[in-house]
C-alpha atoms as a PDB file:
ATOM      1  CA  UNK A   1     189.021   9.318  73.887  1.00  0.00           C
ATOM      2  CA  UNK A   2     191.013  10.017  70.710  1.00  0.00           C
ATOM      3  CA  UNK A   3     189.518   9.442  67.272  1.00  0.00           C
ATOM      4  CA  UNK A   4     191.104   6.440  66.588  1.00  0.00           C
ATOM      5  CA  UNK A   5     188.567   3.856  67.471  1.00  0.00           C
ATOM      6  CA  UNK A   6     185.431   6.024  66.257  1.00  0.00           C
ATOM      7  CA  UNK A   7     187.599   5.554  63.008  1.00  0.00           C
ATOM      8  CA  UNK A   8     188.533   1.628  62.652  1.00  0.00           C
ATOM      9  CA  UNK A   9     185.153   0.863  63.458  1.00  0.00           C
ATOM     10  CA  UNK A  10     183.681   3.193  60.781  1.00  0.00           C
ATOM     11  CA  UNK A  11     186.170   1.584  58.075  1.00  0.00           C
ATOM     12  CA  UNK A  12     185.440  -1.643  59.351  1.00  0.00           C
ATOM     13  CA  UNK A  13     181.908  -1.573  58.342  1.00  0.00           C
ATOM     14  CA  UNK A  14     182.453   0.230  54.820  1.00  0.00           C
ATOM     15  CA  UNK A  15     185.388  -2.664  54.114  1.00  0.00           C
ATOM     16  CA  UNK A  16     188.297  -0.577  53.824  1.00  0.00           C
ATOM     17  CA  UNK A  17     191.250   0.200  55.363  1.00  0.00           C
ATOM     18  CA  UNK A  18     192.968   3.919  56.261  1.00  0.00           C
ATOM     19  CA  UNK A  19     194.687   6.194  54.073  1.00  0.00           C
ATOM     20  CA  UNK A  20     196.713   8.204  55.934  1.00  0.00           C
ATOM     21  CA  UNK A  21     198.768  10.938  54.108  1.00  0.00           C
ATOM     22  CA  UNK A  22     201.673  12.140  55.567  1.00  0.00           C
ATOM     23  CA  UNK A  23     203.348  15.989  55.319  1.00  0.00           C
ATOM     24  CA  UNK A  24     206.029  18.125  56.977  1.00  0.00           C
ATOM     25  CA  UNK A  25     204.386  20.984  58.745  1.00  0.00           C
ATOM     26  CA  UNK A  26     205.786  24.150  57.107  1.00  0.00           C
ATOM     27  CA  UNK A  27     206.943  22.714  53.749  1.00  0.00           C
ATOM     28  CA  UNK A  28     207.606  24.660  51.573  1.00  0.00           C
ATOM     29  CA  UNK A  29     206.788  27.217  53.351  1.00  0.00           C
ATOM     30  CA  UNK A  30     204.902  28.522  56.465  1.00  0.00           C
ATOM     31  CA  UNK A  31     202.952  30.623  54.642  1.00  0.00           C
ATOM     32  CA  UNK A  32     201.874  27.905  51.737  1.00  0.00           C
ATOM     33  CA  UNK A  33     202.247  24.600  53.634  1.00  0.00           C
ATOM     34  CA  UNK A  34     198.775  24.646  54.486  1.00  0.00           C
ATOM     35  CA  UNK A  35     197.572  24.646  50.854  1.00  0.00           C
ATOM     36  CA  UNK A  36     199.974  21.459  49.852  1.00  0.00           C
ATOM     37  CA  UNK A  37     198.056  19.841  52.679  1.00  0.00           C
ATOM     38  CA  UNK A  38     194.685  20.684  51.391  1.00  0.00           C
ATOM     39  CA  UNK A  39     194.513  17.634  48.573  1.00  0.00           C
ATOM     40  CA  UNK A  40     195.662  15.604  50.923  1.00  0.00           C
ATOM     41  CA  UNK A  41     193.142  16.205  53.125  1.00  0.00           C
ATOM     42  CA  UNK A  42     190.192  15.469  50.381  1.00  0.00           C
ATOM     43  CA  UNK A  43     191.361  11.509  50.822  1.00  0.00           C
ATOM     44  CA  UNK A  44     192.666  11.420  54.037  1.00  0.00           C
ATOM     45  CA  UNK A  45     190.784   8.611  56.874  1.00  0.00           C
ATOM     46  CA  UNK A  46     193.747  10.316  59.097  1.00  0.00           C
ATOM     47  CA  UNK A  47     196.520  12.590  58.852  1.00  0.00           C
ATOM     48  CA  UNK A  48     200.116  11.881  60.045  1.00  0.00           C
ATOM     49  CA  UNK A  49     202.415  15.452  60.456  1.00  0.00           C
ATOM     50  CA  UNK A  50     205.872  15.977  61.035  1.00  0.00           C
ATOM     51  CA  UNK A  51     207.394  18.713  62.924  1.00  0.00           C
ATOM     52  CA  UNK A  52     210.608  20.139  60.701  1.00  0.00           C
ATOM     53  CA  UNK A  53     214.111  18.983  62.340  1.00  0.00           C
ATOM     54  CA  UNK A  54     217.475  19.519  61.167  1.00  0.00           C
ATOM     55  CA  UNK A  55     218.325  15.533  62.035  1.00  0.00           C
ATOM     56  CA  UNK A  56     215.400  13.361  61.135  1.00  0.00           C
ATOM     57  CA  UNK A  57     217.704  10.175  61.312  1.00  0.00           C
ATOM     58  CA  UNK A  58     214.496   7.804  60.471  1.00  0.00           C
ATOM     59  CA  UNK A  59     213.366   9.738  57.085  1.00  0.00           C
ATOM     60  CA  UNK A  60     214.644   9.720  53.890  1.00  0.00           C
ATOM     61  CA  UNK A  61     216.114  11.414  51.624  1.00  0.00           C
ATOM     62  CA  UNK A  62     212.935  13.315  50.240  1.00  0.00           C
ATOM     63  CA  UNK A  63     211.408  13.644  54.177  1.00  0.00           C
ATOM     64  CA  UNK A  64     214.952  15.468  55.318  1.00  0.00           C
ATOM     65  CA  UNK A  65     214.899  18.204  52.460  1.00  0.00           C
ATOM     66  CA  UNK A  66     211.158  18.777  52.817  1.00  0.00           C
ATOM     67  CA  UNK A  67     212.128  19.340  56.907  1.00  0.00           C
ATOM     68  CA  UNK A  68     215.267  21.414  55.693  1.00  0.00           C
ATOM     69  CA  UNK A  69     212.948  24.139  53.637  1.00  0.00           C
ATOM     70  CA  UNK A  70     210.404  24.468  55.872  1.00  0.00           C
ATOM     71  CA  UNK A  71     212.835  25.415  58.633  1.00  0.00           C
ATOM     72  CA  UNK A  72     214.813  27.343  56.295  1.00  0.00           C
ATOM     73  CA  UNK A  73     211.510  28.883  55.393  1.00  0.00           C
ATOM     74  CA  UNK A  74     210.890  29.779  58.777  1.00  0.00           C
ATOM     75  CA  UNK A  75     208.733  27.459  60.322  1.00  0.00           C
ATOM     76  CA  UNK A  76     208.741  27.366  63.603  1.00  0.00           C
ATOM     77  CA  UNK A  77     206.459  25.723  66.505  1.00  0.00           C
ATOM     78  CA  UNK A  78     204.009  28.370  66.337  1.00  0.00           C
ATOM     79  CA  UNK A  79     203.316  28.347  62.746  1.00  0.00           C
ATOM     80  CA  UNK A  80     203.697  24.676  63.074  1.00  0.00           C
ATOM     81  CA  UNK A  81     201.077  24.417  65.833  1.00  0.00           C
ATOM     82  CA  UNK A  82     198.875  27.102  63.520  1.00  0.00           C
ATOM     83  CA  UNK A  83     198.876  25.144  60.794  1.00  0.00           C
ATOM     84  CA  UNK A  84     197.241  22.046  63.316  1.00  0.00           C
ATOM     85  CA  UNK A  85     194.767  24.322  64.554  1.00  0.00           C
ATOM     86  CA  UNK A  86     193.579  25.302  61.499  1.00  0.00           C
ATOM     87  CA  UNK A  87     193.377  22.046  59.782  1.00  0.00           C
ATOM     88  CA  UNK A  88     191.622  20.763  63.538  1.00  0.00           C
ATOM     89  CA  UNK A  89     188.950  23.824  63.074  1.00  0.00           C
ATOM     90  CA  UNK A  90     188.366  22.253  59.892  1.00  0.00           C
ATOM     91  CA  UNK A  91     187.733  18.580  60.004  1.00  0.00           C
ATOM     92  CA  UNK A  92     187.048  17.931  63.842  1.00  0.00           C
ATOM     93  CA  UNK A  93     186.571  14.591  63.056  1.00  0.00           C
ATOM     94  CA  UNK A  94     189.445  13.695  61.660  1.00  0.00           C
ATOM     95  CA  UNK A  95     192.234  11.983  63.592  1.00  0.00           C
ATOM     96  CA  UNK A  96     195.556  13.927  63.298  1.00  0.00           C
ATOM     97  CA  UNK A  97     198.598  12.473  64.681  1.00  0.00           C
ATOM     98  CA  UNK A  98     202.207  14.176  64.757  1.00  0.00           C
ATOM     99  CA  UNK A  99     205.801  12.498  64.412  1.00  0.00           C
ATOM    100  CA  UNK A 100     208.741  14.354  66.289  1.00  0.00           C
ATOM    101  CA  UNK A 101     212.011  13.982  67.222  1.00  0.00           C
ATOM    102  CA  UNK A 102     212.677  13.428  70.673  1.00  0.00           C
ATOM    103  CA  UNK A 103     214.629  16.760  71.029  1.00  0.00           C
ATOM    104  CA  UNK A 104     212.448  19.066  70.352  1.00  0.00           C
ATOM    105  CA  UNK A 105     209.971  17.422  73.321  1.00  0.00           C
ATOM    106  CA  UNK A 106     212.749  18.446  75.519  1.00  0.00           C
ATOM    107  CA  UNK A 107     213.286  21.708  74.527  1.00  0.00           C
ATOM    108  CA  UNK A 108     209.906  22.698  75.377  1.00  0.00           C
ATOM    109  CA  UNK A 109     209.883  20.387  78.197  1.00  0.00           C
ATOM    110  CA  UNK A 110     208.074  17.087  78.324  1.00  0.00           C
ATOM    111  CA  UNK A 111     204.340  18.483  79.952  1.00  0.00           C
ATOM    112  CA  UNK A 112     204.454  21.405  78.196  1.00  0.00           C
ATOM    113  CA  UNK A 113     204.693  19.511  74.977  1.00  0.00           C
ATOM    114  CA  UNK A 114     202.146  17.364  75.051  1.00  0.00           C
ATOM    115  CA  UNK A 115     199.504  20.008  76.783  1.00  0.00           C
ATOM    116  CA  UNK A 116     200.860  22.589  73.984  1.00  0.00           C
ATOM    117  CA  UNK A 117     199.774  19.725  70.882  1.00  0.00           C
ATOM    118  CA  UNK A 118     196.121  18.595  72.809  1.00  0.00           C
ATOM    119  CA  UNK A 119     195.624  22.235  73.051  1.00  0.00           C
ATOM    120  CA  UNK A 120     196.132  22.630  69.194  1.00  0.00           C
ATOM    121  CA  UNK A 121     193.814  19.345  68.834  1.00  0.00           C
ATOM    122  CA  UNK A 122     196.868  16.922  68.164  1.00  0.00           C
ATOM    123  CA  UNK A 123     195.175  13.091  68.950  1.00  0.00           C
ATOM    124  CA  UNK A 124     198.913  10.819  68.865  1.00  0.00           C
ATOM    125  CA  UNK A 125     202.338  11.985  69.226  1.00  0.00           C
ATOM    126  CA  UNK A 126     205.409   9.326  67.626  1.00  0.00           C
ATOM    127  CA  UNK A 127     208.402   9.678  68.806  1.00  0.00           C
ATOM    128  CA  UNK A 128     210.587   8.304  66.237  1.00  0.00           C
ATOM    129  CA  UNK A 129     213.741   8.080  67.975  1.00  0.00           C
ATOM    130  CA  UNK A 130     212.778   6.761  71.701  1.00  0.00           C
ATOM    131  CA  UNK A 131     212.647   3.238  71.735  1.00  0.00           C
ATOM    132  CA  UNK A 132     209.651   1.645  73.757  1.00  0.00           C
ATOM    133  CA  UNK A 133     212.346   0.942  76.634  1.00  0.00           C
ATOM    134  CA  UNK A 134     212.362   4.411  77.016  1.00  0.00           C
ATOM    135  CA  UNK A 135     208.982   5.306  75.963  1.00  0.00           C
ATOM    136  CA  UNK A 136     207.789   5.509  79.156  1.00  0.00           C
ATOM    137  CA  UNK A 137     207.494   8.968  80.204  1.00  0.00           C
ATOM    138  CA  UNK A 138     206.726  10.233  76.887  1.00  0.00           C
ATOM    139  CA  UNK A 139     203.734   7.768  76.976  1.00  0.00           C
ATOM    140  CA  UNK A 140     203.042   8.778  80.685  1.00  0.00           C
ATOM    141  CA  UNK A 141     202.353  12.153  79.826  1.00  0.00           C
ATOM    142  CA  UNK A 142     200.643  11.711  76.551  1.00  0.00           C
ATOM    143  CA  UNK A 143     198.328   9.435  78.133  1.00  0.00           C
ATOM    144  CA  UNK A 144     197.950  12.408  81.059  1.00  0.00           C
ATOM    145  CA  UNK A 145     196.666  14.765  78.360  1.00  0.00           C
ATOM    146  CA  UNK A 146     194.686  11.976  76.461  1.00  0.00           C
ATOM    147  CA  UNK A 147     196.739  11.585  73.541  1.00  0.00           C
ATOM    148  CA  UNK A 148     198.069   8.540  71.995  1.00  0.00           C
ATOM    149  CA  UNK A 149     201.120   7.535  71.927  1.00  0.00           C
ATOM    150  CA  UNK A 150     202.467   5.890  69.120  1.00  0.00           C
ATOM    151  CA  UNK A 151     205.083   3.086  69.174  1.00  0.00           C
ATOM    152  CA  UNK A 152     207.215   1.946  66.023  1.00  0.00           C
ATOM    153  CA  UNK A 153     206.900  -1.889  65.612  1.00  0.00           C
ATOM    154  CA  UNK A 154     209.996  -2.905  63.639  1.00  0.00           C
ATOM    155  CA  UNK A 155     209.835  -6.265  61.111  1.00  0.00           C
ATOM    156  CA  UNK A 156     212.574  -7.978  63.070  1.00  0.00           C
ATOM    157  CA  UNK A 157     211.225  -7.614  66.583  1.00  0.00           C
ATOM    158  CA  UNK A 158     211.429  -9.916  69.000  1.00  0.00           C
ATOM    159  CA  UNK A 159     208.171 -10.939  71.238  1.00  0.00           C
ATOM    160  CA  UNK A 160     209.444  -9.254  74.409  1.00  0.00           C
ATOM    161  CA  UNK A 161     209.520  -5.829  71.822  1.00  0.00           C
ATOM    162  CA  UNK A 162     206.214  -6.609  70.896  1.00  0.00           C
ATOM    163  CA  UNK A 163     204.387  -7.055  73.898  1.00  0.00           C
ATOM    164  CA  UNK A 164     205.757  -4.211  75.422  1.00  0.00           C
ATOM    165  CA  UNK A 165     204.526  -1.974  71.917  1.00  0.00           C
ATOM    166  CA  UNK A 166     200.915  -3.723  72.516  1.00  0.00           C
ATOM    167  CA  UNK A 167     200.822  -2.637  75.936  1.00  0.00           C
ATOM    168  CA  UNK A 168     202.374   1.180  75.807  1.00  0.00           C
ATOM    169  CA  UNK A 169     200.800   2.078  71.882  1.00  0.00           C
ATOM    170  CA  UNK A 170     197.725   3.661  72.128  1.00  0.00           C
ATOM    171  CA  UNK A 171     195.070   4.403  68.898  1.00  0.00           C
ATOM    172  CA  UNK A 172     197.396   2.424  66.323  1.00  0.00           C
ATOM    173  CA  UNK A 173     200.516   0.732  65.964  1.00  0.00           C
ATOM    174  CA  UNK A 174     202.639   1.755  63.168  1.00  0.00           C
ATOM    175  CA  UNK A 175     204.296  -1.051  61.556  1.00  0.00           C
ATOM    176  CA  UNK A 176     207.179  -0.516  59.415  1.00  0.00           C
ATOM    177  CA  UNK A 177     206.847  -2.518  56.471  1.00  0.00           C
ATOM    178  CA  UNK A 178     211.335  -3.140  56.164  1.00  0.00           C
ATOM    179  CA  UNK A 179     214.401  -2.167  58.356  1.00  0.00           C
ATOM    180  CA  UNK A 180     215.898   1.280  57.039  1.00  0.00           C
ATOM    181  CA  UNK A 181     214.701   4.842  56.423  1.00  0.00           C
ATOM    182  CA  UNK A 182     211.500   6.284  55.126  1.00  0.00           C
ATOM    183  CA  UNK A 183     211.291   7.227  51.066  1.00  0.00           C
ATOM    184  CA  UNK A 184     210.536   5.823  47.963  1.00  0.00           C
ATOM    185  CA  UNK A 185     214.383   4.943  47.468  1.00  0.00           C
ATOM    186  CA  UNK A 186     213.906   1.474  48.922  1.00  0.00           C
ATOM    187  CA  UNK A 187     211.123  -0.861  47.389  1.00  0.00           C
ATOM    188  CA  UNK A 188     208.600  -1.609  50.502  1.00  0.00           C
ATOM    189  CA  UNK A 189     208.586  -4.889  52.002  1.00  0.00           C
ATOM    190  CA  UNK A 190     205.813  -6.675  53.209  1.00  0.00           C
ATOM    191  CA  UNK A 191     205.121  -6.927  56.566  1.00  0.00           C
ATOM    192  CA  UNK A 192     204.922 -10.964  57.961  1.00  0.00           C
ATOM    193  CA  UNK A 193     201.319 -12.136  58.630  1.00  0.00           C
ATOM    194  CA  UNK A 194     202.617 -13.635  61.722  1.00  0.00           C
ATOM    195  CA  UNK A 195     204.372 -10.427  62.575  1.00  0.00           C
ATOM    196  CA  UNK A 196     200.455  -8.587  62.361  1.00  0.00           C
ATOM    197  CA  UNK A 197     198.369 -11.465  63.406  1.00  0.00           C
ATOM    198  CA  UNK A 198     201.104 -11.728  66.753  1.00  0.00           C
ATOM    199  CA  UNK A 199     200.300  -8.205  67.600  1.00  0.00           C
ATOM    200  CA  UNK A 200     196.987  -8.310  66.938  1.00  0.00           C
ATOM    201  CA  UNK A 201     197.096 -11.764  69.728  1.00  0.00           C
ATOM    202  CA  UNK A 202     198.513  -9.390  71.994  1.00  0.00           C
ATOM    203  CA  UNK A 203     195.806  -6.890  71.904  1.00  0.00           C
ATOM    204  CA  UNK A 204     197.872  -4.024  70.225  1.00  0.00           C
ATOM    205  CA  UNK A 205     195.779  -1.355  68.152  1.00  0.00           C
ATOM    206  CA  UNK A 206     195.081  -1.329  64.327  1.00  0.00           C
ATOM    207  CA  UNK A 207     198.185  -2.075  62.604  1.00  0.00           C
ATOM    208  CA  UNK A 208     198.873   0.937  59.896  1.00  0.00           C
ATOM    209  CA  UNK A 209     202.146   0.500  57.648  1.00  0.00           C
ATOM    210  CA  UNK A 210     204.798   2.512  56.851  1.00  0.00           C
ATOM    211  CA  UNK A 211     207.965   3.381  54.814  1.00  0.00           C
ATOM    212  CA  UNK A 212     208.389   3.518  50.972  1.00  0.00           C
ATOM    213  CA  UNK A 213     204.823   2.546  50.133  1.00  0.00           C
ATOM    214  CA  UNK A 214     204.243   4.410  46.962  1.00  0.00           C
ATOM    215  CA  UNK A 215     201.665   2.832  44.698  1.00  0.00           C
ATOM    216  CA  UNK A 216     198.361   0.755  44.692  1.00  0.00           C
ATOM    217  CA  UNK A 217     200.342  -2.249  44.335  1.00  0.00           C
ATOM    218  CA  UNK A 218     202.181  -1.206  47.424  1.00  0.00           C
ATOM    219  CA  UNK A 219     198.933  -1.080  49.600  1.00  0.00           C
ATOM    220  CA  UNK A 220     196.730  -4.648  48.297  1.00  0.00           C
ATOM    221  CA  UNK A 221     200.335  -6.073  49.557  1.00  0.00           C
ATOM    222  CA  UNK A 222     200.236  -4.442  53.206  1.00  0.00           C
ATOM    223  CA  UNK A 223     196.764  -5.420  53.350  1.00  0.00           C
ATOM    224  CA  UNK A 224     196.748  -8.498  52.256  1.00  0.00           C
ATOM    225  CA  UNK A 225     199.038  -9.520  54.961  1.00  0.00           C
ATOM    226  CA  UNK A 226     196.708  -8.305  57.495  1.00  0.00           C
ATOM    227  CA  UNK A 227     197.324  -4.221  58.043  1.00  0.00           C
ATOM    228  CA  UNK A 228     194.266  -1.884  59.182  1.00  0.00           C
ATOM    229  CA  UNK A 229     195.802   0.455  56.782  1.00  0.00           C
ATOM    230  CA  UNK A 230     198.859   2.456  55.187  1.00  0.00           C
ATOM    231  CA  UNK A 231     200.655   5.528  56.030  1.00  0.00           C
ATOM    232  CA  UNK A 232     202.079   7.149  52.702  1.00  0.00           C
ATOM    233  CA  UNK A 233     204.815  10.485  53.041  1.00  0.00           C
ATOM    234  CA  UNK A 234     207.832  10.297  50.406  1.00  0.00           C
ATOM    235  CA  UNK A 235     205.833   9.769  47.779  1.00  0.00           C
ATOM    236  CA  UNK A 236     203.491  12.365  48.163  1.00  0.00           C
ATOM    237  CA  UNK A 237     206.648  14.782  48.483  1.00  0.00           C
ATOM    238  CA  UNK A 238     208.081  13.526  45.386  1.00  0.00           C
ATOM    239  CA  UNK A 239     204.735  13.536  43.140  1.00  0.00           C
ATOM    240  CA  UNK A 240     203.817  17.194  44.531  1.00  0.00           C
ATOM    241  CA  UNK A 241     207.045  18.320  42.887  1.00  0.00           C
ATOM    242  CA  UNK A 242     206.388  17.572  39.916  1.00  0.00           C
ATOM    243  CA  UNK A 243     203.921  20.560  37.797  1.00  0.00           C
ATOM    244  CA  UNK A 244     200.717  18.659  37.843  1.00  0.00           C
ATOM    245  CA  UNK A 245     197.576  17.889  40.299  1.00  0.00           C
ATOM    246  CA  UNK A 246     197.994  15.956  43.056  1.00  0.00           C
ATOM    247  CA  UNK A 247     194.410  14.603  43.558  1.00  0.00           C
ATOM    248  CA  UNK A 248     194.013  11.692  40.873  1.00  0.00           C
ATOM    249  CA  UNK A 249     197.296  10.062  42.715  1.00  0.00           C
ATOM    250  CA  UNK A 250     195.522  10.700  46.228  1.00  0.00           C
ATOM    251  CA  UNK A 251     192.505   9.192  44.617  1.00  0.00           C
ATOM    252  CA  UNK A 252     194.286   5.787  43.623  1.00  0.00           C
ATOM    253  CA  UNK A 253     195.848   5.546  46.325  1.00  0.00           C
ATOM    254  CA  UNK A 254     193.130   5.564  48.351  1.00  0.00           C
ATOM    255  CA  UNK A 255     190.477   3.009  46.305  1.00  0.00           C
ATOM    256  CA  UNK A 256     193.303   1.087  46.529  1.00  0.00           C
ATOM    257  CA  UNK A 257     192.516   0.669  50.458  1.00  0.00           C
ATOM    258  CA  UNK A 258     188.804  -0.959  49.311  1.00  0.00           C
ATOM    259  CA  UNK A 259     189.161  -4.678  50.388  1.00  0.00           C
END
């Protein structure tokens, strides 16, 4: 069993929901990547990680250079996969998932993958560009290794979509809170109650959203429509930038999550 549930349930009875950073593995560098991740880790109820790709068609504008310097840093799977290990050795507790591009599954080969990322104490794998009708042997094999998969539930879908996410996504369901890219570019939407409380009808995990939530504002309106939590990446990019300390923006954004 991943650390999923052991999580929900302990948020649950505090009355809060997740905040789940996310970060490119290897920005800005191989060699410092795992020091930007630190603050993030002092708030974190989970941790979402990309692997670097030179086409990350679903992220934004901030997302696609931080994936750009860390491969043109270097990065590659097995400082990637390093970086995972350490942070696992860490906090063995904390659920860590990882978002990849469908590719670079292949190129390692699909059971290689997923037994290379348990190994390195990985607990969900998204693949953002497989849709769920051809999630299945991605899921098969995640499932084989006991990892979650995680399946993108879109704002639009319709309920043929969504019972097939409820019944494939494993540990939570990431709901993406408009139609588009990932980044602070685009004002977040809010997800439909009837979109959150369908899934939840149909038995599909804890709902987390995603995509351009960037303030506390951002997160009361994601859960007041019903999500189990946030996932928060461009942001985090854009603010670490900038010459100053992270942690009191980690820190808002997470009391924001108190219900």
């Amino acid at each position: 069993m991943t650390r999923y549930p052991a999580l929900f349930s302990r948020l649950r009875k505090s009355g809060r929901a997740a905040f789940v950073p996310f970060a490119v593995l290897g920005y800005p560098s191989p060699q410092t990547s795992l020091k930007w991740i630190r603050p993030l880790l002092e708030f974190a109820d989970a941790l979402e990680l990309g692997l670097p790709f030179s086409d990350p068609i679903a992220d934004g504008p901030l997302i696609q250079m931080a994936s750009q310097a860390a491969l043109a840093a270097g990065a590659c799977r097995a400082s990637n996969l390093a970086i995972v290990t350490a942070i696992r050795t860490e906090y063995p507790d904390l659920p860590i998932g990882l978002l990849v591009y469908a590719n670079l599954i292949y190129r390692m080969g699909v059971d290689a993958f997923y037994a290379t990322v348990r190994e390195a104490g990985v607990d969900s794998v998204l693949v953002a560009d497989v849709p769920v009708t051809e999630i299945e042997p991605f899921a098969t094999q995640a499932c084989a290794q006991g990892i979650d998969p995680i399946l993108i539930a879109p704002p639009n879908a319709p309920d043929p979509t969504l019972e097939q996410i409820a019944r494939k996504t494993r540990g939570y369901t990431y709901v993406v809170s408009r139609s588009g890219i990932t980044g602070t570019e685009t004002v977040a939407g809010r997800p439909s109650i009837e979109l959150l409380t369908r899934l939840r009808d149909l038995g599909a995990p804890p709902a987390l959203v995603g995509f351009g939530i960037s303030n506390p504002r951002d997160i009361r309106r994601m859960l007041e429509a019903g999500a189990d939590g946030v996932i928060v990446g461009s942001s985090l990019i854009e603010k670490a930038r900038l010459p100053h300390d992270l942690r009191p923006y980690l820190q808002e954004l997470r009391q924001a999550t108190q219900r």
